[in-house]
C-alpha atoms as a PDB file:
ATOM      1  CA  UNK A   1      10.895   8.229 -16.255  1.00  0.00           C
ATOM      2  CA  UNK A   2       8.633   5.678 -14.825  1.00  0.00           C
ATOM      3  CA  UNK A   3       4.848   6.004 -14.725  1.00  0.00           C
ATOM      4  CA  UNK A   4       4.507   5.101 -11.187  1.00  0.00           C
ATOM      5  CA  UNK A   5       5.480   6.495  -8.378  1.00  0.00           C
ATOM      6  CA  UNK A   6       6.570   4.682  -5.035  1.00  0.00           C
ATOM      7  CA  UNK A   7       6.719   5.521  -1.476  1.00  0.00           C
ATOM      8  CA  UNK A   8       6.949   3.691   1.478  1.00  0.00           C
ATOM      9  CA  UNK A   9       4.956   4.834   4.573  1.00  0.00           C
ATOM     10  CA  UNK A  10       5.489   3.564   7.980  1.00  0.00           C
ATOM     11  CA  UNK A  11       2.156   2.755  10.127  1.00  0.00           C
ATOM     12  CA  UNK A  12       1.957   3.183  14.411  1.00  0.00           C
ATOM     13  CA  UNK A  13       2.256  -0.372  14.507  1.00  0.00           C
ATOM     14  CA  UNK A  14       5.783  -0.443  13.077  1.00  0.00           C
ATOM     15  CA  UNK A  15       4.512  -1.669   9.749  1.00  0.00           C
ATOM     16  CA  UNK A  16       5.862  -0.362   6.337  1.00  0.00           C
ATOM     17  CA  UNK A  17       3.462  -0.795   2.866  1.00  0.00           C
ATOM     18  CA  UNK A  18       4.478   0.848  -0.447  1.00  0.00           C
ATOM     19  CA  UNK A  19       2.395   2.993  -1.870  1.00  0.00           C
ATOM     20  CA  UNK A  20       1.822   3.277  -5.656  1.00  0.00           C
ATOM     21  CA  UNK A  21      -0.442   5.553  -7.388  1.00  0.00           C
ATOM     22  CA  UNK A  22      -2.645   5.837  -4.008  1.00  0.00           C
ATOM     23  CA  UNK A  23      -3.248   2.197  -3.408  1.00  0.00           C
ATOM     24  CA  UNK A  24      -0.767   0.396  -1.077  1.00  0.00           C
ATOM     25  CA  UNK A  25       1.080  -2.659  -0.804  1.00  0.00           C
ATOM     26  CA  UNK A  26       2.594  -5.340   1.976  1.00  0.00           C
ATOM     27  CA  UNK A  27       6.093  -7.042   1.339  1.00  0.00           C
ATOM     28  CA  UNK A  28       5.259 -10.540   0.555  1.00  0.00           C
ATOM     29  CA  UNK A  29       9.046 -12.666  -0.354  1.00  0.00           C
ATOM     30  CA  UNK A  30      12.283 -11.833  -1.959  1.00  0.00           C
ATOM     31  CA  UNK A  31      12.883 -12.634  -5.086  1.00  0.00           C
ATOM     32  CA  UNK A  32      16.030 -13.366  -6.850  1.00  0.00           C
ATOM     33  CA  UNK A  33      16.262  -9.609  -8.236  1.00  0.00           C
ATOM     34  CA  UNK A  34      14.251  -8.281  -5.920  1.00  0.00           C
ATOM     35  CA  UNK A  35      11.249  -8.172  -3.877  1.00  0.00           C
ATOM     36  CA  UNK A  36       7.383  -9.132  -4.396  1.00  0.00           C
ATOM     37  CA  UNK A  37       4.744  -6.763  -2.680  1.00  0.00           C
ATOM     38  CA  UNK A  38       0.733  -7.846  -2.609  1.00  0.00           C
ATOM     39  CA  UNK A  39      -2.075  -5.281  -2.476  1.00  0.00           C
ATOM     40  CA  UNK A  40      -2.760  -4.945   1.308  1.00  0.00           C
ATOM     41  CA  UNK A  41      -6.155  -5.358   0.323  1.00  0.00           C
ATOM     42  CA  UNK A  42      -5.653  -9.304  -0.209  1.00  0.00           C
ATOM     43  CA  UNK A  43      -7.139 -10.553   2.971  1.00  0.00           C
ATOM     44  CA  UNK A  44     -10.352  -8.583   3.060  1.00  0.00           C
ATOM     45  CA  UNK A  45     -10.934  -7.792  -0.931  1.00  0.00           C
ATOM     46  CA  UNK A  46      -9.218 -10.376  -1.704  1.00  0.00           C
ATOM     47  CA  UNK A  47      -7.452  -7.878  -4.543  1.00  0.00           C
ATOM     48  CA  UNK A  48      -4.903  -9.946  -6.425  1.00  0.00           C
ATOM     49  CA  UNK A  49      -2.563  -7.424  -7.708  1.00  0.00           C
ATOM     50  CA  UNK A  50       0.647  -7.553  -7.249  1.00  0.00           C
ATOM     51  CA  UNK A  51       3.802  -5.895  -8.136  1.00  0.00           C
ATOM     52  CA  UNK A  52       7.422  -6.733  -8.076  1.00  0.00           C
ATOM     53  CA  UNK A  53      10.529  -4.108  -7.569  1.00  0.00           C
ATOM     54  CA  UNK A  54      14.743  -4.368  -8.149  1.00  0.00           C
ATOM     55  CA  UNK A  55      17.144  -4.689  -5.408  1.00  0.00           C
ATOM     56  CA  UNK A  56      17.307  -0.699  -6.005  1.00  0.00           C
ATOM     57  CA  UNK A  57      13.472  -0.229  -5.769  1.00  0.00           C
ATOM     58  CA  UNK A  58      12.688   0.462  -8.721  1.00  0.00           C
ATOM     59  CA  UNK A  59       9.158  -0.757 -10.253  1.00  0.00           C
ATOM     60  CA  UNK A  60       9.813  -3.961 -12.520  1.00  0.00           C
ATOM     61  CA  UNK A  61       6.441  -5.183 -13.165  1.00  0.00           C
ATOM     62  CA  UNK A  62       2.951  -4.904 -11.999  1.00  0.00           C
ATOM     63  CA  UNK A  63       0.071  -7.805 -12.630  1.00  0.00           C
ATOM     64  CA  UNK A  64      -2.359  -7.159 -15.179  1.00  0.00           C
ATOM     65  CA  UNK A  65      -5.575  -7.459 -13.167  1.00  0.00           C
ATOM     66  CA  UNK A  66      -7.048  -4.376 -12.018  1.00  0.00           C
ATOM     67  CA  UNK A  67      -7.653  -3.234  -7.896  1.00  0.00           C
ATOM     68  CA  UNK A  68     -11.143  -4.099  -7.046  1.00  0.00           C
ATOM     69  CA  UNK A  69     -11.700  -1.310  -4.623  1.00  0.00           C
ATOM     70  CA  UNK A  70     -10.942   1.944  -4.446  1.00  0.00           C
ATOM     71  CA  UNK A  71      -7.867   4.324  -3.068  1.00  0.00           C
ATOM     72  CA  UNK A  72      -7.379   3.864   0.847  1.00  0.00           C
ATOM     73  CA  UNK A  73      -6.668   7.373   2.434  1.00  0.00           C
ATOM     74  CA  UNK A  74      -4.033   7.720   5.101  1.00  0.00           C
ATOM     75  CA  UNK A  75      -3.406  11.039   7.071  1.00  0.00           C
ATOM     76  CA  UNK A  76       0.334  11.874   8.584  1.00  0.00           C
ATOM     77  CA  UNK A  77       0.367  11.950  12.191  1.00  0.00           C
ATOM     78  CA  UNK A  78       2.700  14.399  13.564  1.00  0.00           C
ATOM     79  CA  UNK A  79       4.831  11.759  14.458  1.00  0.00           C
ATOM     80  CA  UNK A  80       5.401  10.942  11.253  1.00  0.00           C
ATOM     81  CA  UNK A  81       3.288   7.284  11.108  1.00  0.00           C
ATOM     82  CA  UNK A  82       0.408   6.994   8.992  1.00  0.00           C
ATOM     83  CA  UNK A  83      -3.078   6.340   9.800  1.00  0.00           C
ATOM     84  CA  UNK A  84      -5.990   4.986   7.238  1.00  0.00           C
ATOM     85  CA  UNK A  85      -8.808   6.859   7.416  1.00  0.00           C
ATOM     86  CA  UNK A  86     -12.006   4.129   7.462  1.00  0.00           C
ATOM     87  CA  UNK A  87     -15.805   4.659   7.264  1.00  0.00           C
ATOM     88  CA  UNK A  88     -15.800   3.492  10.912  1.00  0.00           C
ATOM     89  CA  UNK A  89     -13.713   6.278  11.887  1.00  0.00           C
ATOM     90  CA  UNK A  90     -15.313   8.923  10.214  1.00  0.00           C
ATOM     91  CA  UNK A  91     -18.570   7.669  11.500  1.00  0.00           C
ATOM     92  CA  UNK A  92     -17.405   8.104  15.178  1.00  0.00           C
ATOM     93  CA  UNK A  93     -15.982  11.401  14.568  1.00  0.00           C
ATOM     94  CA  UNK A  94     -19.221  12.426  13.481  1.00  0.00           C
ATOM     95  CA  UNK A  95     -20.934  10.981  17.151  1.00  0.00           C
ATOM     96  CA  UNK A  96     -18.435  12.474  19.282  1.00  0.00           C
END
């Protein structure tokens, strides 16, 4: 039984990340067993962990270094596509 649990959610723009224990995850490259996801936090937190799955998607490894921001939240649409919740957007629900 692994610790983690995985599931991909697909975003309006056609995007998929992996989510794992709340925080989620963009495909980066294949590898020769399987496939290498980054946090999708790199860009703007520049969060370096990173984990890597089998060619049956099961978690193989995940880098030591820790997530240096919290859990994103994403809401299903009733379309089925997810949508993160930001400060931004809360902020303009609260003006409307």
């Amino acid at each position: 039984m692994s610790l983690f649990s995985a599931t991909d959610i697909r975003l309006g723009n056609g995007k998929t990340l992996r989510m794992v224990n709340g925080y989620t995850f963009s495909f980066s490259n294949r590898l020769r067993n399987g496939e290498r996801w980054l946090c999708s936090s790199k860009r703007t937190k520049l969060c370096r962990v990173s984990i890597n799955f089998d060619n049956d998607g099961r978690l193989l490894k995940m880098s030591s270094y820790p997530h240096n921001h919290g859990r994103p939240t994403y809401v299903k649409t009733s379309q089925g596509f997810y949508v993160k919740i930001t400060s931004d957007y809360t902020t303009k629900l609260e003006q409307s």
